[in-house]
Protein backbone atom coordinates (compact mmCIF):
# COMPACT_ATOMS: atom_id res chain seq x y z
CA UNK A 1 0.00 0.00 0.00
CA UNK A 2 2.93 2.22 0.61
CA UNK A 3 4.63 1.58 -2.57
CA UNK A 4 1.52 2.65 -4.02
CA UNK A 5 0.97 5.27 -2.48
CA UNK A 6 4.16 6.23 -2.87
CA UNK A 7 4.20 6.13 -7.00
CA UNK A 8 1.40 7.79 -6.94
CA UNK A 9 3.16 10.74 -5.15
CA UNK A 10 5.95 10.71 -7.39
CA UNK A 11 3.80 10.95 -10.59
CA UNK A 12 1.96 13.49 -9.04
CA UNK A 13 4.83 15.53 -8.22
CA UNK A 14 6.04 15.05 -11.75
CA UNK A 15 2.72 16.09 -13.78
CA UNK A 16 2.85 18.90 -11.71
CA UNK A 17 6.46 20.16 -12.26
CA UNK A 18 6.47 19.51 -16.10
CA UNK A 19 2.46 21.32 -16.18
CA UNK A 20 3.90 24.31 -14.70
CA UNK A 21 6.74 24.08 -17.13
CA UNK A 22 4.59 23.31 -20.32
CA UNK A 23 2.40 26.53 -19.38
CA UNK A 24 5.37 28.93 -19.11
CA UNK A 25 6.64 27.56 -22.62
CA UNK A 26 3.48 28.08 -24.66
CA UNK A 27 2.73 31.43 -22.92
CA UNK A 28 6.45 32.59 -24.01
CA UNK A 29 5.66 31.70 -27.28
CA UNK A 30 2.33 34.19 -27.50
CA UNK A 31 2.42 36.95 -29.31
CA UNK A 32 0.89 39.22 -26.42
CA UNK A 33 -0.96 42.92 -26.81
CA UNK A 34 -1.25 44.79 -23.88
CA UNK A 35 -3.90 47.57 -24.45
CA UNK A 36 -3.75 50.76 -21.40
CA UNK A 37 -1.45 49.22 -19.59
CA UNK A 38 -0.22 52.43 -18.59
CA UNK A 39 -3.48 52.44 -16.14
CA UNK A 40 -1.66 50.04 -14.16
CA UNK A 41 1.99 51.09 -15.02
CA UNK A 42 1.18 54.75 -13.24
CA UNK A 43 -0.28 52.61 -10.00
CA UNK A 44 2.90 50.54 -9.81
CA UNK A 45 4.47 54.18 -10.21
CA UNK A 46 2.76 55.28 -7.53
CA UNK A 47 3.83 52.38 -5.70
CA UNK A 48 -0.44 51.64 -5.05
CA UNK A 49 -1.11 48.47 -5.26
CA UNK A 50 -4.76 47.08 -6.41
CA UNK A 51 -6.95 44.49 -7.57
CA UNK A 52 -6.84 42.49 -10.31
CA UNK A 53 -9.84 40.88 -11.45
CA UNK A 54 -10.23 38.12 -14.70
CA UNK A 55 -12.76 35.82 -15.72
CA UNK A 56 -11.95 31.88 -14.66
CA UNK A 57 -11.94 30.91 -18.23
CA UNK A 58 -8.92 33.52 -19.28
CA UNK A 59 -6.98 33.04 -16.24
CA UNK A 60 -3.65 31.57 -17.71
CA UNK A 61 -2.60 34.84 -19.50
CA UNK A 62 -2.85 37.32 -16.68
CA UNK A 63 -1.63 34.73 -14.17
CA UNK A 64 1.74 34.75 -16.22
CA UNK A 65 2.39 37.84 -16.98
CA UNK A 66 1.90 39.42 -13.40
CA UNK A 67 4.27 36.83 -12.31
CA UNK A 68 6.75 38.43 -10.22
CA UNK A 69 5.14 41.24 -9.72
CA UNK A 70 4.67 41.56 -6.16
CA UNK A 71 1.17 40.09 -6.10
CA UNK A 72 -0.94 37.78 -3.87
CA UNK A 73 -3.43 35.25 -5.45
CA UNK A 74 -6.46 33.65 -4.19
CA UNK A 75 -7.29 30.25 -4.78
CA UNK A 76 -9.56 27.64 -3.95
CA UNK A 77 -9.11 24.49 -1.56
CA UNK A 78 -9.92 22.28 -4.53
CA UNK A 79 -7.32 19.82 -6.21
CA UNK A 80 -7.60 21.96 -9.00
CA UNK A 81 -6.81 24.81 -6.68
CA UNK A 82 -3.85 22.51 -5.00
CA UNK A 83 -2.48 22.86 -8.76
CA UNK A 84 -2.73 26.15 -9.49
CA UNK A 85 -1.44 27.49 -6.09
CA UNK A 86 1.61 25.08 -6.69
CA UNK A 87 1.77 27.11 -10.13
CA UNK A 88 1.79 30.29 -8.75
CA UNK A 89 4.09 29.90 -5.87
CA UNK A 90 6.35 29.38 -8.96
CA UNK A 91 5.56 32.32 -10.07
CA UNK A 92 6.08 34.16 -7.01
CA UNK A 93 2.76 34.81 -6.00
CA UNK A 94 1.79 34.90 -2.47
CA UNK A 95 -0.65 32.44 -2.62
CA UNK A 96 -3.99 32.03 0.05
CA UNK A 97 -6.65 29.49 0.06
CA UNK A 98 -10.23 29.95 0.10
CA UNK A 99 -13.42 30.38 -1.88
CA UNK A 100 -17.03 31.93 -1.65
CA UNK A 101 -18.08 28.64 -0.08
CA UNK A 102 -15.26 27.37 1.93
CA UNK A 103 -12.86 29.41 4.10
CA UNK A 104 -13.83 32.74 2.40
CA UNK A 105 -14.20 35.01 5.14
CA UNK A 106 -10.54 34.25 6.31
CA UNK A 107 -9.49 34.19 2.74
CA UNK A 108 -11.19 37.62 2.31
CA UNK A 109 -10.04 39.38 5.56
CA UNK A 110 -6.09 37.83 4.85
CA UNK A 111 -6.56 39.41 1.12
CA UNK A 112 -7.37 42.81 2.82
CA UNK A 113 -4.66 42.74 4.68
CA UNK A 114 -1.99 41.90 1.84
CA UNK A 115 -3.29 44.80 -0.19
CA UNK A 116 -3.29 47.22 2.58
CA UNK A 117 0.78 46.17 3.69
CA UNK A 118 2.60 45.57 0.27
CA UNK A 119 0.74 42.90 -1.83
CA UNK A 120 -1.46 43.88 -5.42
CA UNK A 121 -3.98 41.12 -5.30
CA UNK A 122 -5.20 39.00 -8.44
CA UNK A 123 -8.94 37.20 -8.58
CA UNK A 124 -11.11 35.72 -11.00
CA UNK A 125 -14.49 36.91 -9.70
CA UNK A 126 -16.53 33.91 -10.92
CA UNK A 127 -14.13 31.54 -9.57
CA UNK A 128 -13.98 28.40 -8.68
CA UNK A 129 -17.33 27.26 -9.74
CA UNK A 130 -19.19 29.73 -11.30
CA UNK A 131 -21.86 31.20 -12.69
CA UNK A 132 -19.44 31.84 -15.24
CA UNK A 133 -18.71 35.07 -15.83
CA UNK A 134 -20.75 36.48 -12.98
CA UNK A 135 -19.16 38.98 -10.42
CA UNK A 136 -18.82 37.85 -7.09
CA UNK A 137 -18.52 39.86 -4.26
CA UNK A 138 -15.18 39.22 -2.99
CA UNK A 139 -13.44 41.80 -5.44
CA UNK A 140 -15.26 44.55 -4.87
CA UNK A 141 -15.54 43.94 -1.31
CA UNK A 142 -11.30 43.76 -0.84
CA UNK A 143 -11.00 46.71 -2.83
CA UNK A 144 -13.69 48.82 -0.71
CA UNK A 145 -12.14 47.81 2.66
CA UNK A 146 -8.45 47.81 1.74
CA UNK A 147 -9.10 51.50 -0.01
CA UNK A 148 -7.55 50.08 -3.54
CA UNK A 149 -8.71 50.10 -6.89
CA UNK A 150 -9.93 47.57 -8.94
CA UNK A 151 -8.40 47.21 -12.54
CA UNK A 152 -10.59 44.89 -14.73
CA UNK A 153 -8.74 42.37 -17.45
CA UNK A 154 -10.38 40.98 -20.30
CA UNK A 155 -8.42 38.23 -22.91
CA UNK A 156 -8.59 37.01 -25.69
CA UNK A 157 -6.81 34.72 -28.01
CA UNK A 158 -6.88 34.35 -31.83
CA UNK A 159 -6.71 30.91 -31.60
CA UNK A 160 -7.36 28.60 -28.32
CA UNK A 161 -8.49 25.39 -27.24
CA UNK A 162 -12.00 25.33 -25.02
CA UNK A 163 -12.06 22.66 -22.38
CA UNK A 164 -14.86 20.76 -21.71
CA UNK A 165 -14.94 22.82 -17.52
CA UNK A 166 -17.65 24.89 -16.69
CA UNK A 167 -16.32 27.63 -17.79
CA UNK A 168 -14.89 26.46 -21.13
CA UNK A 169 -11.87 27.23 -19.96
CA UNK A 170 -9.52 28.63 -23.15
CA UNK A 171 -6.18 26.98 -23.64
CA UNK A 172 -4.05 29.49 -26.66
CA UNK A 173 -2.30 27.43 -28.87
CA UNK A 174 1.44 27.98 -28.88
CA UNK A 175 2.71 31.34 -31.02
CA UNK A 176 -1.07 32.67 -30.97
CA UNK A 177 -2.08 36.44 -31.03
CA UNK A 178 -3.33 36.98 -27.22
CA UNK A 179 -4.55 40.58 -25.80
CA UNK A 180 -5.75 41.87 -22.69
CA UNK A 181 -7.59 44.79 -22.56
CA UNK A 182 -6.79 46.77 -18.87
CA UNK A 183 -9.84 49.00 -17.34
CA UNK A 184 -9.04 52.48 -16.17
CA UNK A 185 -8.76 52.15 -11.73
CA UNK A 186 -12.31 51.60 -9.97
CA UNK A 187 -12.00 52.71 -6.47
CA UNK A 188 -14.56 51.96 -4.15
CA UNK A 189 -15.86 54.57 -1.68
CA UNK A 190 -15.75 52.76 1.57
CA UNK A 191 -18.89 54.59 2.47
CA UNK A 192 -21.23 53.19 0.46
CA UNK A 193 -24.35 50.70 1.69
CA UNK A 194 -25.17 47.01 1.02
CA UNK A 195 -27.15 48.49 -1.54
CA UNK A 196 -24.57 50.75 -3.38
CA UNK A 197 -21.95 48.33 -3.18
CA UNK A 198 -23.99 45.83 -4.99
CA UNK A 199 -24.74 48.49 -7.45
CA UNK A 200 -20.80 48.39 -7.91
CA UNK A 201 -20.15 44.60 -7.96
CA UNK A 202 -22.81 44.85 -10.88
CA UNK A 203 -21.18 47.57 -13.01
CA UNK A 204 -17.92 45.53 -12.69
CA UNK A 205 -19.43 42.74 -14.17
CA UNK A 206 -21.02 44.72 -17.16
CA UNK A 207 -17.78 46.64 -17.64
CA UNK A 208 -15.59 42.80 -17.98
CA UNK A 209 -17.93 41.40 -19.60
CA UNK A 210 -17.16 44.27 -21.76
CA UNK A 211 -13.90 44.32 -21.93
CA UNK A 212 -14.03 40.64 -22.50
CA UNK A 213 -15.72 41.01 -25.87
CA UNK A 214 -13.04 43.63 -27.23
CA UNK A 215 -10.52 41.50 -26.43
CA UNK A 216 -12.03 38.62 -28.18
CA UNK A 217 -12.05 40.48 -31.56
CA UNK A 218 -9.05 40.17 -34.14
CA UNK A 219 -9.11 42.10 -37.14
């Protein structure tokens, strides 16, 4: 039982390592377009740090190329999320666990607390389980209490894969066209009501959803 056991740990150490080394190969080989980046360029400037917010399904292109960028990255206690947080500690994120429906209150108040004392802080609002590409809370909630802006990301690629996940989750081939569109900073007043925040969380989601739809055009 222990032998088993103990393969089993060494091919899942080893799908691991050479999955976090596949993904930083293809995503070299993008052709990438960054469009207003200099609405997060001025932040970093500025030395502000903010939130990040992507939908689940375009997560692999934002994930990379905010690696080492002094960020913090929630992700859920899943397997899946066991992978990805092995990914990103790679990457040099500062990684915490947690999710809408498990541990999220921690998760939430330990985000907070990065973004106030050194840490920009990446999401994907309709993560882990959807609906897809509907705007949690938790983004617009950090940002409010922390007193940092959001900056929305929506990507696309001219060619991609789309997994059979919830979320269709897109997979670019290797030496595709990718761009992500950047929103101008959102900041939350920390005054506002259950009511007025929600208003927020909403307009969030209209404006991705947006951006999301420019980025998925190629001419």
């Amino acid at each position: 039982m222990k032998i088993k056991e103990l393969k089993r740990g060494i091919l899942r150490f080893t799908g691991n390592y050479f999955l976090a080394f596949a993904i930083n190969i293809l995503c070299k080989t993008l052709k990438i377009n960054l469009v207003n980046s200099e609405s997060v360029e001025k932040l970093r400037e500025q030395k502000k740090n903010f939130v990040l917010a992507f939908w689940h399904s375009t997560m692999l292109l934002p994930w990379y190329i905010h690696s080492n960028s002094g960020f913090a990255a929630l992700t859920s206690l899943s397997k899946d999320g066991d992978l990805l947080a092995k990914i990103l500690r790679k990457w040099n994120y500062k990684v915490v666990r947690g999710s809408s429906s498990k541990g999220g209150d921690v998760a939430l108040g330990i985000m907070v607390d990065h973004a106030k004392h050194g840490y920009s802080i990446a999401v994907t609002p309709d993560g882990p389980r959807g609906p897809v590409n509907k705007f949690k809370a938790g983004a617009v909630v950090a940002a409010k209490k922390s007193g940092v802006p959001i900056v929305l990301a929506g990507i696309g690629f001219r060619k991609k894969v789309l997994l059979k996940s919830w979320d269709k989750f897109q997979v670019p081939r290797f030496f595709s066209e990718a761009k992500l569109i950047y929103s101008d900073p959102i900041y939350i007043d920390q005054k506002l009501n259950y009511d007025q925040t929600s208003e927020k969380i909403l307009e969030c989601e209209n404006l991705l959803n947006e951006l999301q739809n420019r980025a998925s055009i190629f001419n």
